[in-house]
Protein backbone atom coordinates (compact mmCIF):
# COMPACT_ATOMS: atom_id res chain seq x y z
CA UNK A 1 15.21 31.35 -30.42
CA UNK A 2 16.68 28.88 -28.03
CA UNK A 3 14.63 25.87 -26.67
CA UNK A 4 15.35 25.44 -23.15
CA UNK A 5 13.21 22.51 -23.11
CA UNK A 6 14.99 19.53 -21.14
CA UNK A 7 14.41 16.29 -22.96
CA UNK A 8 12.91 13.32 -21.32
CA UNK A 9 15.11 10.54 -20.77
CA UNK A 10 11.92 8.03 -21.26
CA UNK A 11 14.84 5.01 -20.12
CA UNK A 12 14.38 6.99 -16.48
CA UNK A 13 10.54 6.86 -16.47
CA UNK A 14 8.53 4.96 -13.41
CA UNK A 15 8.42 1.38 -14.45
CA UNK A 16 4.33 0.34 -13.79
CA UNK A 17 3.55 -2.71 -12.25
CA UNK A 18 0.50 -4.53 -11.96
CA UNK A 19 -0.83 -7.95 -9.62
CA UNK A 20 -4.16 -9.43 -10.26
CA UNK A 21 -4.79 -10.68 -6.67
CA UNK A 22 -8.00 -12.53 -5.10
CA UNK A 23 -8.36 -9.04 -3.40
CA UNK A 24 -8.37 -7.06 -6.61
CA UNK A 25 -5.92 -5.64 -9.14
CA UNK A 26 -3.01 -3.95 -7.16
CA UNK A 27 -0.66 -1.40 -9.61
CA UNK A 28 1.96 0.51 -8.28
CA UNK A 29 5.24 2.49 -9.56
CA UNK A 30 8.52 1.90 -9.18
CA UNK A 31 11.73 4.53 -9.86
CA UNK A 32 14.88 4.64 -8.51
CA UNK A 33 14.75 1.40 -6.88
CA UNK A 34 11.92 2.26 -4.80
CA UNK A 35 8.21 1.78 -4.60
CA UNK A 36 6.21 4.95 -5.17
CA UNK A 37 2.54 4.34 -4.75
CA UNK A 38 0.60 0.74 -4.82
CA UNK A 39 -3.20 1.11 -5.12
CA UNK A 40 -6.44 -0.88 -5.54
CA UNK A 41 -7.53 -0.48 -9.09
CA UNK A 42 -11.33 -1.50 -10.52
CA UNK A 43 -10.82 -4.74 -12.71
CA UNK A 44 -11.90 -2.93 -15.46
CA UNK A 45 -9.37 -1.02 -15.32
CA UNK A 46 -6.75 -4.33 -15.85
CA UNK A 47 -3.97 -3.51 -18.01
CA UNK A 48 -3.32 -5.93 -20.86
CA UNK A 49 0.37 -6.36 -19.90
CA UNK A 50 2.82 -5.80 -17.37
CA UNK A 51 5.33 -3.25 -18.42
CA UNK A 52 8.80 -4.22 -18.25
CA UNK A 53 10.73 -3.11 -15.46
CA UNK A 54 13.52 -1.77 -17.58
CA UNK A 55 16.08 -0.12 -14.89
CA UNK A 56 18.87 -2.65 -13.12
CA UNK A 57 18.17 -0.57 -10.34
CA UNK A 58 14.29 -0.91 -10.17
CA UNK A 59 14.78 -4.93 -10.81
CA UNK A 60 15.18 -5.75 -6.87
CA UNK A 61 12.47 -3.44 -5.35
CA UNK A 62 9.91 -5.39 -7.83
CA UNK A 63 11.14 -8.80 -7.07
CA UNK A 64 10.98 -8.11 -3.43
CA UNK A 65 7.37 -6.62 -3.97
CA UNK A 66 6.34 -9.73 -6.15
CA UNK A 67 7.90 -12.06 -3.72
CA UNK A 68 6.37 -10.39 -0.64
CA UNK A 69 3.67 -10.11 -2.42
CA UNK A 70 3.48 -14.35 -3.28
CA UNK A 71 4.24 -14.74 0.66
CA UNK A 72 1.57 -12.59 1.77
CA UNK A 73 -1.49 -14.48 -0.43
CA UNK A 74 0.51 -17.83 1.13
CA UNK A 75 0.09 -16.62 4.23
CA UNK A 76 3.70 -15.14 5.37
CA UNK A 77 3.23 -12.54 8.14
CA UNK A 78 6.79 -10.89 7.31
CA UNK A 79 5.47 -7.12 6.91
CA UNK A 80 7.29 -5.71 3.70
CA UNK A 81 10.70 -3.92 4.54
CA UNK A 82 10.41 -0.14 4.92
CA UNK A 83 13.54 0.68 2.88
CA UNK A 84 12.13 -0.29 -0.44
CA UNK A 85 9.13 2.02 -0.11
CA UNK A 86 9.66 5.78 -0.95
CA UNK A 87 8.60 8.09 1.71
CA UNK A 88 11.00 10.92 0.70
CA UNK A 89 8.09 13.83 1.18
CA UNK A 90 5.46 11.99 3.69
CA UNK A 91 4.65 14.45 6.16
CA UNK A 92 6.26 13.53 9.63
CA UNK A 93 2.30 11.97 11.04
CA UNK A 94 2.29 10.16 8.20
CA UNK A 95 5.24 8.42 8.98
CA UNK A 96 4.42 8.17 12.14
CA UNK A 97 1.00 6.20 11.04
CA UNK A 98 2.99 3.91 9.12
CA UNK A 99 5.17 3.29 11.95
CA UNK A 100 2.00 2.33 14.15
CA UNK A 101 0.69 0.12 11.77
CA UNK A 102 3.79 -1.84 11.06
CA UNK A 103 3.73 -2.81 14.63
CA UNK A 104 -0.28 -4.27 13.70
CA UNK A 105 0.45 -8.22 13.23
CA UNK A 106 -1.12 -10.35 10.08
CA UNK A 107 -4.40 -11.09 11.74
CA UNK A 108 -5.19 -8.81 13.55
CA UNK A 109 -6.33 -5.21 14.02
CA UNK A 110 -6.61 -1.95 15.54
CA UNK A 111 -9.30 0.29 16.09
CA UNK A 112 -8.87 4.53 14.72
CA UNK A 113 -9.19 5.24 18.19
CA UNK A 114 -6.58 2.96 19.28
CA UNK A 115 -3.99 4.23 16.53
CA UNK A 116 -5.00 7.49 17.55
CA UNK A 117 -4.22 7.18 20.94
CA UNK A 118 -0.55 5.59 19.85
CA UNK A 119 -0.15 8.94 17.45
CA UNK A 120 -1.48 11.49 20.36
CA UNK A 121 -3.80 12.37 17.70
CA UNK A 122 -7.35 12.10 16.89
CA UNK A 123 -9.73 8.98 15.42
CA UNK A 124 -10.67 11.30 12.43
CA UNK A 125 -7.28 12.52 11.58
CA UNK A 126 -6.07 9.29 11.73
CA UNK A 127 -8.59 8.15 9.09
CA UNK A 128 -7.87 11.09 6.87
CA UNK A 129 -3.88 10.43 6.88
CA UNK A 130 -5.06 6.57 6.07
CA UNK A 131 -6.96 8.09 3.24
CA UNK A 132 -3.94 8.36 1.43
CA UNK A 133 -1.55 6.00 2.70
CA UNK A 134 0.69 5.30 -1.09
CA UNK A 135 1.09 2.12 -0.49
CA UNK A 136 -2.00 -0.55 -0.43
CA UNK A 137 -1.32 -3.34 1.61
CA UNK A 138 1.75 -3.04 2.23
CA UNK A 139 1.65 -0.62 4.47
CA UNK A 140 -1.43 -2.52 6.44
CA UNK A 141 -4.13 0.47 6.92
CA UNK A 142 -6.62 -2.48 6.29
CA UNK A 143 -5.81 -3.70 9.87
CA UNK A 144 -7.68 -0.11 11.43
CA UNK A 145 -11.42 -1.11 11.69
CA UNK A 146 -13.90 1.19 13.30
CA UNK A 147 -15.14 0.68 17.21
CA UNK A 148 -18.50 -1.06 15.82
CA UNK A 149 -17.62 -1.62 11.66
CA UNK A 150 -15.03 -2.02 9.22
CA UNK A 151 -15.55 1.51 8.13
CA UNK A 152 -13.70 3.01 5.22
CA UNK A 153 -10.89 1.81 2.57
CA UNK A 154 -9.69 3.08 -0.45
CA UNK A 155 -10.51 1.89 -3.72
CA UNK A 156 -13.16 0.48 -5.16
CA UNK A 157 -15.24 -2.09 -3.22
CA UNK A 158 -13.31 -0.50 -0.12
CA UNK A 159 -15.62 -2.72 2.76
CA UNK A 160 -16.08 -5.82 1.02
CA UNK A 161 -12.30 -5.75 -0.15
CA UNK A 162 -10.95 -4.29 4.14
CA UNK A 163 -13.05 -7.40 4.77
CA UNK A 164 -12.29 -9.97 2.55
CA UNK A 165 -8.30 -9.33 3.32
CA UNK A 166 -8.87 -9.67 7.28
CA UNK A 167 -10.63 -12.39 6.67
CA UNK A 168 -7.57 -13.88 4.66
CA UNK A 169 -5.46 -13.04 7.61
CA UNK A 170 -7.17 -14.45 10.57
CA UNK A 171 -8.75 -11.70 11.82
CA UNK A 172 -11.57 -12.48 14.21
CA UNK A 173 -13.67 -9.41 13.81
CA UNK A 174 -16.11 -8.99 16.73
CA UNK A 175 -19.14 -7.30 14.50
């Protein structure tokens, strides 16, 4: 009998990265030369080591995340260039959200219902597409706030963390 099992090429596997931030632990995925996901992680949950970013082709995408990354805690406003995220499968409102909130400046926010309005959609489908936005931070759903409250964000400690990072922008939060 034949195997017609394909054999992993574990040299092609997603190369795992991992920041410890003042925000949290951030750990993301990189293949292809492109950033998959980035998430908030529990600090329990710290890795002991960075895994090497083994692929030529993987080695900019992470030193423009790290660097971006360096610039943002610094206090750069540059938002962090579209093309080395990988969006290949985001449904077309989702890309449309992240379109919105790229135009959001570093410091200061929106409200659901004002992203909403900008989508021609609604303040509770807007907070279910930023439910799963893939990329933490980067692509800023921590700049949408509710009308009266922070409201949501993913990961663990979601308000104290939505808080703590407009508060490291600027933001001058009216509640």
């Amino acid at each position: 009998m034949k195997n017609n099992l394909k054999k992993i090429d574990v040299t092609r596997l997603p190369a795992r990265v991992t920041f410890d931030t003042p925000f949290g632990i951030l750990r993301g995925m990189i293949a292809a030369g492109r950033l998959n996901t980035l998430a908030w992680h529990a600090p329990e949950e710290r890795e002991s080591a960075n895994p090497a970013v083994t692929q030529d082709e993987d080695v900019p995408c992470y030193l423009a995340l790290s660097s971006w990354l360096a610039g943002y805690l610094a206090g750069n406003k540059e938002p962090f260039p579209r093309r080395w995220l990988n969006v290949d499968g985001l449904s077309p409102a989702t890309l449309r959200l992240y379109d919105v909130l790229e135009t959001v400046p570093y410091g200061q926010y929106v409200t659901y219902g004002m992203v909403a309005a900008a989508m021609g959609s609604m303040p509770r489908a807007v907070g279910q597409l930023l439910r799963h936005n893939r990329f933490a931070l980067v692509i800023p759903c921590h700049r949408v706030v509710g009308a009266n409250s922070l409201k949501g964000y993913g990961g663990c400690d979601a308000a104290q963390r939505k808080g703590a990072l407009l508060d490291g922008e600027g933001a001058q939060l009216p509640f």
